[in-house]
Protein backbone atom coordinates (compact mmCIF):
# COMPACT_ATOMS: atom_id res chain seq x y z
CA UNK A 1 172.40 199.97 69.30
CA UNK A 2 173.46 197.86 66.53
CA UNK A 3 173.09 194.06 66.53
CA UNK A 4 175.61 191.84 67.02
CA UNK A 5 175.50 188.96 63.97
CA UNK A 6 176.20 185.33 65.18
CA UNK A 7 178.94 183.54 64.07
CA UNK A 8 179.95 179.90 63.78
CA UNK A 9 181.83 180.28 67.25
CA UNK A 10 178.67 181.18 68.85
CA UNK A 11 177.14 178.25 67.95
CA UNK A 12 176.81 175.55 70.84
CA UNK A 13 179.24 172.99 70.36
CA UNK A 14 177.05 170.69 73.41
CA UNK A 15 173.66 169.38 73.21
CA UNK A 16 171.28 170.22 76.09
CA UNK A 17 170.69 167.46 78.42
CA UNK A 18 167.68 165.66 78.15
CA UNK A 19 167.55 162.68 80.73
CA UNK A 20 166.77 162.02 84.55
CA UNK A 21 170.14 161.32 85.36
CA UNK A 22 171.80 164.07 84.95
CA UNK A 23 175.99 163.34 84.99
CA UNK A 24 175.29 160.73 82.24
CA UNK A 25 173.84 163.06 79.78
CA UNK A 26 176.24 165.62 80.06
CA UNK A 27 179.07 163.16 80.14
CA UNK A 28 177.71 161.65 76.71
CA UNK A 29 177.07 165.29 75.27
CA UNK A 30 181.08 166.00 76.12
CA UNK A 31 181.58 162.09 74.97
CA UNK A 32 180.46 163.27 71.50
CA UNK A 33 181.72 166.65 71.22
CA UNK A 34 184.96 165.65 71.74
CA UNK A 35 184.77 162.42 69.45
CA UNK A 36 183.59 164.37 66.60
CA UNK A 37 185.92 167.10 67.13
CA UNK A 38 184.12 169.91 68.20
CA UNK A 39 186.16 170.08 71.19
CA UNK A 40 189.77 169.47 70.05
CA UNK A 41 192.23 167.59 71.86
CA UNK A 42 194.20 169.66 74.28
CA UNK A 43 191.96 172.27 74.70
CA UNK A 44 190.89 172.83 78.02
CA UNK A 45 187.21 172.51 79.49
CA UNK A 46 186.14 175.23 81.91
CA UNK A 47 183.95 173.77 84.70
CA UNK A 48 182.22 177.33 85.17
CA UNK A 49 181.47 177.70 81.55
CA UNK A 50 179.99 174.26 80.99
CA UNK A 51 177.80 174.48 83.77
CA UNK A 52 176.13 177.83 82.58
CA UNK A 53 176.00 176.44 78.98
CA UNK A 54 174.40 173.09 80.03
CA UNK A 55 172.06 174.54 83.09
CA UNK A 56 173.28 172.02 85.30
CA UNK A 57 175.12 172.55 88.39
CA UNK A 58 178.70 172.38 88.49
CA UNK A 59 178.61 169.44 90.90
CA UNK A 60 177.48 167.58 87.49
CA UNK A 61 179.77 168.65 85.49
CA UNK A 62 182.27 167.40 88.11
CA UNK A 63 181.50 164.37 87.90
CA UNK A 64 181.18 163.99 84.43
CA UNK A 65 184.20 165.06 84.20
CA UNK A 66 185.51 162.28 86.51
CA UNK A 67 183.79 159.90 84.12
CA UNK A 68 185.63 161.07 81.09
CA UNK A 69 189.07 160.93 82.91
CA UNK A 70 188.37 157.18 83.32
CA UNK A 71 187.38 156.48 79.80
CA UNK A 72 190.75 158.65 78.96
CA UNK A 73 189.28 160.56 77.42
CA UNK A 74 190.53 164.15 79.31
CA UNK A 75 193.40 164.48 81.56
CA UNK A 76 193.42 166.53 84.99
CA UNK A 77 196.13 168.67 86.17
CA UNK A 78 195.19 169.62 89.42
CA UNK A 79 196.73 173.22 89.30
CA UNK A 80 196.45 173.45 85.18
CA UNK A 81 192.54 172.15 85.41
CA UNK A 82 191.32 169.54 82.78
CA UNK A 83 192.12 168.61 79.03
CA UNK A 84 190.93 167.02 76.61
CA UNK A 85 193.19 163.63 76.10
CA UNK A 86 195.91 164.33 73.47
CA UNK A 87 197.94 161.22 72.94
CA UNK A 88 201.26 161.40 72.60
CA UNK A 89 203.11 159.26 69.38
CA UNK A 90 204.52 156.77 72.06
CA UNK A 91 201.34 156.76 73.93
CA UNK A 92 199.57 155.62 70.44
CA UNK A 93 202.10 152.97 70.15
CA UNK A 94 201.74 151.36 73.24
CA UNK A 95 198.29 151.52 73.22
CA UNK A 96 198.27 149.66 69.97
CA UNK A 97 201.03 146.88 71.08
CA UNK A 98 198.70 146.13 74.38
CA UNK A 99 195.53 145.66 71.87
CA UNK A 100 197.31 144.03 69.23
CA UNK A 101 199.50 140.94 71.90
CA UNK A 102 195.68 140.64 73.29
CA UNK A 103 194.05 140.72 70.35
CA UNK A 104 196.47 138.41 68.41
CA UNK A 105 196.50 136.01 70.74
CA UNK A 106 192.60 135.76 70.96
CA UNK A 107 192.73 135.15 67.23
CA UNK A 108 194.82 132.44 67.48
CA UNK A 109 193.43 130.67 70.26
CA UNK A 110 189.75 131.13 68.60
CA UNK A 111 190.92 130.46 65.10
CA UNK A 112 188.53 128.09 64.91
CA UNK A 113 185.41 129.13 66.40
CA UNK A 114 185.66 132.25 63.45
CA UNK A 115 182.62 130.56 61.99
CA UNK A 116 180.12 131.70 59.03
CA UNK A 117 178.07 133.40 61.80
CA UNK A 118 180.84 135.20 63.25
CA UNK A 119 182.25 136.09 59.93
CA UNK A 120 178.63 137.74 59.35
CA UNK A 121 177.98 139.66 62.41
CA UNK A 122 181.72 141.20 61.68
CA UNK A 123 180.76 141.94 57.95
CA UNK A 124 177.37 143.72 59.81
CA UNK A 125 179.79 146.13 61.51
CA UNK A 126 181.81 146.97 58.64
CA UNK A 127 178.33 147.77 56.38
CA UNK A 128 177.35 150.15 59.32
CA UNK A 129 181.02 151.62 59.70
CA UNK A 130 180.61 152.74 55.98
CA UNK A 131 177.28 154.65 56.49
CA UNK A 132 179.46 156.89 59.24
CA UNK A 133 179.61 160.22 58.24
CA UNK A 134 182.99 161.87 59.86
CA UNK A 135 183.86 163.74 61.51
CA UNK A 136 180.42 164.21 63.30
CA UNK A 137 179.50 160.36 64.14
CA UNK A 138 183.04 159.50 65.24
CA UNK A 139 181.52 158.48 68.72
CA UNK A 140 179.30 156.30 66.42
CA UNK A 141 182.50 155.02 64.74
CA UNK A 142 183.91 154.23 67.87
CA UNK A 143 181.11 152.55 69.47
CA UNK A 144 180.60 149.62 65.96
CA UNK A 145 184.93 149.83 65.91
CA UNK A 146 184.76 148.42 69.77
CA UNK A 147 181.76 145.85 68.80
CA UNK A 148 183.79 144.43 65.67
CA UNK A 149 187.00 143.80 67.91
CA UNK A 150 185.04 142.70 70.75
CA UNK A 151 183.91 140.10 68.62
CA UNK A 152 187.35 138.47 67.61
CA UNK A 153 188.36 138.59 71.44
CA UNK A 154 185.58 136.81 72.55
CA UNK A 155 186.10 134.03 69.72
CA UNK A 156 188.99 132.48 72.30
CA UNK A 157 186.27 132.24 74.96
CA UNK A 158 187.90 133.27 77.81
CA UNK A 159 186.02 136.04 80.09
CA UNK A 160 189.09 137.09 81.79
CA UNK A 161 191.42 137.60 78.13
CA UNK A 162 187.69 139.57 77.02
CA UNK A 163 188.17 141.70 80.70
CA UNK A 164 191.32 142.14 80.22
CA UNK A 165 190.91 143.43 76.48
CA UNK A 166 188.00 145.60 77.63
CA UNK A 167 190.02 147.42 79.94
CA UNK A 168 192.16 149.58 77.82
CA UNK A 169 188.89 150.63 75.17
CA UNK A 170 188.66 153.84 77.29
CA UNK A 171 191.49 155.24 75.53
CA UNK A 172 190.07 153.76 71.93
CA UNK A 173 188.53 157.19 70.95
CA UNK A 174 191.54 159.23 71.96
CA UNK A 175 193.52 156.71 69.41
CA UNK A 176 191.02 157.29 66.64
CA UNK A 177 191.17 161.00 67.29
CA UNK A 178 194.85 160.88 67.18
CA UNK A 179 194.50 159.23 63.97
CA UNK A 180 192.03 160.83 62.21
CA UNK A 181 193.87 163.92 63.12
CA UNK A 182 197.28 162.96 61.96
CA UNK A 183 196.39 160.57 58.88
CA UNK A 184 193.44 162.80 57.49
CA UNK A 185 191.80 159.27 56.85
CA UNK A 186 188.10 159.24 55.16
CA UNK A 187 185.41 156.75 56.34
CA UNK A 188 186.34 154.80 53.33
CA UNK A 189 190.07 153.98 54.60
CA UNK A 190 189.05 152.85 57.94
CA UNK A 191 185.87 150.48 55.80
CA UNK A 192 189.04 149.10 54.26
CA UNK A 193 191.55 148.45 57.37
CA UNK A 194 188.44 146.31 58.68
CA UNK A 195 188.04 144.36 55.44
CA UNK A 196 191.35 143.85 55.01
CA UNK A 197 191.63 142.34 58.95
CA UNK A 198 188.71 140.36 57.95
CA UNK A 199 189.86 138.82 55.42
CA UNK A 200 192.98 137.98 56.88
CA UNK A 201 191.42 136.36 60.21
CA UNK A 202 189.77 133.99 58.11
CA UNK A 203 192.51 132.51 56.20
CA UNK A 204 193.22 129.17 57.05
CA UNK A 205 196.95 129.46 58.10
CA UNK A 206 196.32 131.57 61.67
CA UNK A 207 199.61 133.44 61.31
CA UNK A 208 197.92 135.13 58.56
CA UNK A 209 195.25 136.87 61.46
CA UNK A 210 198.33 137.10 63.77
CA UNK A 211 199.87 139.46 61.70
CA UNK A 212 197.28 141.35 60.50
CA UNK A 213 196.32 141.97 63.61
CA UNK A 214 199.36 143.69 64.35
CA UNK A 215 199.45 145.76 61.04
CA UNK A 216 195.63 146.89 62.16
CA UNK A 217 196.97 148.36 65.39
CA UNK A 218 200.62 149.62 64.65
CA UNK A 219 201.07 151.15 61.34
CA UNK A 220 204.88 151.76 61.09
CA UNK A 221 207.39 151.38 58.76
CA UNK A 222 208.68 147.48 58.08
CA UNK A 223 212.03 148.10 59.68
CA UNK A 224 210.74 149.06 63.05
CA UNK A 225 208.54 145.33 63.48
CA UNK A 226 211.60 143.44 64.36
CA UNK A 227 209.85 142.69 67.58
CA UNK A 228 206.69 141.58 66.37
CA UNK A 229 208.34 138.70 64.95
CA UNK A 230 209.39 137.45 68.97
CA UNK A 231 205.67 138.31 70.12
CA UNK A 232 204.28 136.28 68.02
CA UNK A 233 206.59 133.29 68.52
CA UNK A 234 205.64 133.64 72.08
CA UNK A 235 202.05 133.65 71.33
CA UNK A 236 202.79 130.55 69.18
CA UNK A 237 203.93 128.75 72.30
CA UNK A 238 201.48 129.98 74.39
CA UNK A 239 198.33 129.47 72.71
CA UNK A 240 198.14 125.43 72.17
CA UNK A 241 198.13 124.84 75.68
CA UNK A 242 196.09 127.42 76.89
CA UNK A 243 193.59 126.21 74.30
CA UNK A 244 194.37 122.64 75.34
CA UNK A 245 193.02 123.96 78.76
CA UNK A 246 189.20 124.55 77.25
CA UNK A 247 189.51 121.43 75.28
CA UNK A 248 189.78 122.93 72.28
CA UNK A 249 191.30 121.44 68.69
CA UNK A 250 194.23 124.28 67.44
CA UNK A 251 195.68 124.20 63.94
CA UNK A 252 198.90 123.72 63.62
CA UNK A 253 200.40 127.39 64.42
CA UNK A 254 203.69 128.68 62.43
CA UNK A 255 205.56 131.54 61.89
CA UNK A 256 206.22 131.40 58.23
CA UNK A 257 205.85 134.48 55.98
CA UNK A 258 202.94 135.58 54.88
CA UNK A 259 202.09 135.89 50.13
CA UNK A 260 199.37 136.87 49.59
CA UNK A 261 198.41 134.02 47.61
CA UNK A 262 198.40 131.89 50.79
CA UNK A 263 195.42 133.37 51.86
CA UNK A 264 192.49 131.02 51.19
CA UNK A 265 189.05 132.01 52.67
CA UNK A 266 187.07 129.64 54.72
CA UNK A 267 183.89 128.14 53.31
CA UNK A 268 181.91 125.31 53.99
CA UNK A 269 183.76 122.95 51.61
CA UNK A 270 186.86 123.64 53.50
CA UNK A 271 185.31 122.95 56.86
CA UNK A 272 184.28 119.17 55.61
CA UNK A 273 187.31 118.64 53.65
CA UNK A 274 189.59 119.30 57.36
CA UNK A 275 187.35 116.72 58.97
């Protein structure tokens, strides 16, 4: 009998599992083979097969299953089985508008409290985004992409705005999928989105982060922001209050245009000189 040569489809696309607890491993080992690609999105994930491939019952695999549903990252059709998450172009977008009102408004409630430490622990995040090697350590990506954002939200200190935020990451690695999928973008362009929010969260006039913000999340063409413009307003007359609430000092919030000459970095100088 002649051998049969292996090819790259026989290759396992899933780590064994290696811990105690069972349902966590093989949810992380279907975590990362979906966030790096090696299961693409709509393709459908056979409970039968995945249970002889991993060696664990398919009671497991269940259940991992169930915990990938809730992170959004699969989909199950009760009479179809279960997908793998594709996102839809609408889905994207509304996705981004929920993260980018939350986010936004966090930013300009925390404005101030964006301090030299905070400004360094998000500069940490963007020096270990850029040692990400895609599309393999997407899950990776995903992981320092949630910490960086996490950070900005909880500048406002409020736990319930940070809950609330929290809530719709499940779906966060379906969104990068859908983008790295549809954009073709390189580790380098998403280094750059981040340094360019940055950059713009620090300026002193906060309707410079506000907007950013919003350019971060929904990349479309000029014409179709016309109602950014009213979010933000509404954020505008929002925020003070809800600020004046913790006590905290806001500056003065406007909805002026944004040149790029406007934007002035924060440094210590400027934090006496407001004083």
């Amino acid at each position: 009998m002649s051998k049969r040569h292996a090819t790259v489809e026989d290759a396992p696309k899933l780590r064994l599992p290696t811990r105690l607890r069972l349902v966590d491993d093989v949810y992380q080992s279907l975590e990362s083979a979906i966030l790096s690609g090696q299961i693409k999105p709509g393709e459908r994930l056979i409970e039968a097969r995945l249970s002889n491939e991993l060696g664990v019952s398919r009671t497991v695999v269940r259940e991992a299953f169930l915990m990938l549903e809730r992170q959004g990252l699969v989909v199950n059709n009760p009479r179809g089985g279960t997908f793998v998450t594709r996102l839809s172009q609408q889905e994207a977008y509304d996705l981004g508008y929920m993260r980018a009102l939350l986010e936004s408004f966090a930013v300009t409630v925390g404005h101030e409290r964006i301090d030299e430490h905070i400004v360094s622990r998000l500069k940490s995040c963007i020096a270990d985004m850029s040692s990400c090697r895609l599309p393999m350590e997407v899950p990776r990506l995903v992981h320092i992409d949630l910490a960086f954002h996490h950070i900005l939200v909880d500048s406002a200190g409020s736990a319930r705005l940070l809950d609330l935020w929290s809530s719709l990451n499940g779906q966060i690695g379906a969104l990068y999928i859908r983008g790295l999928e549809s954009q073709q973008a390189q580790i380098a362009d998403v280094v750059e989105l981040h340094e360019e929010l940055l950059k713009s969260v620090c300026a002193l006039d906060v309707a410079i982060g506000q907007r950013a913000v919003f350019e971060h999340y929904v990349r479309r063409p000029q014409a179709d922001r016309s109602a950014d413009a009213a979010i933000l307003l509404a954020i505008n007359a929002i925020a003070p209050s809800y600020a004046d609430e913790f006590g905290d000092r806001m500056l003065g919030v406007h909805s002026s245009g944004i040149a790029e000459d406007q934007i002035q970095m924060r440094t210590k100088g400027d934090a006496h000189a407001s004083k």
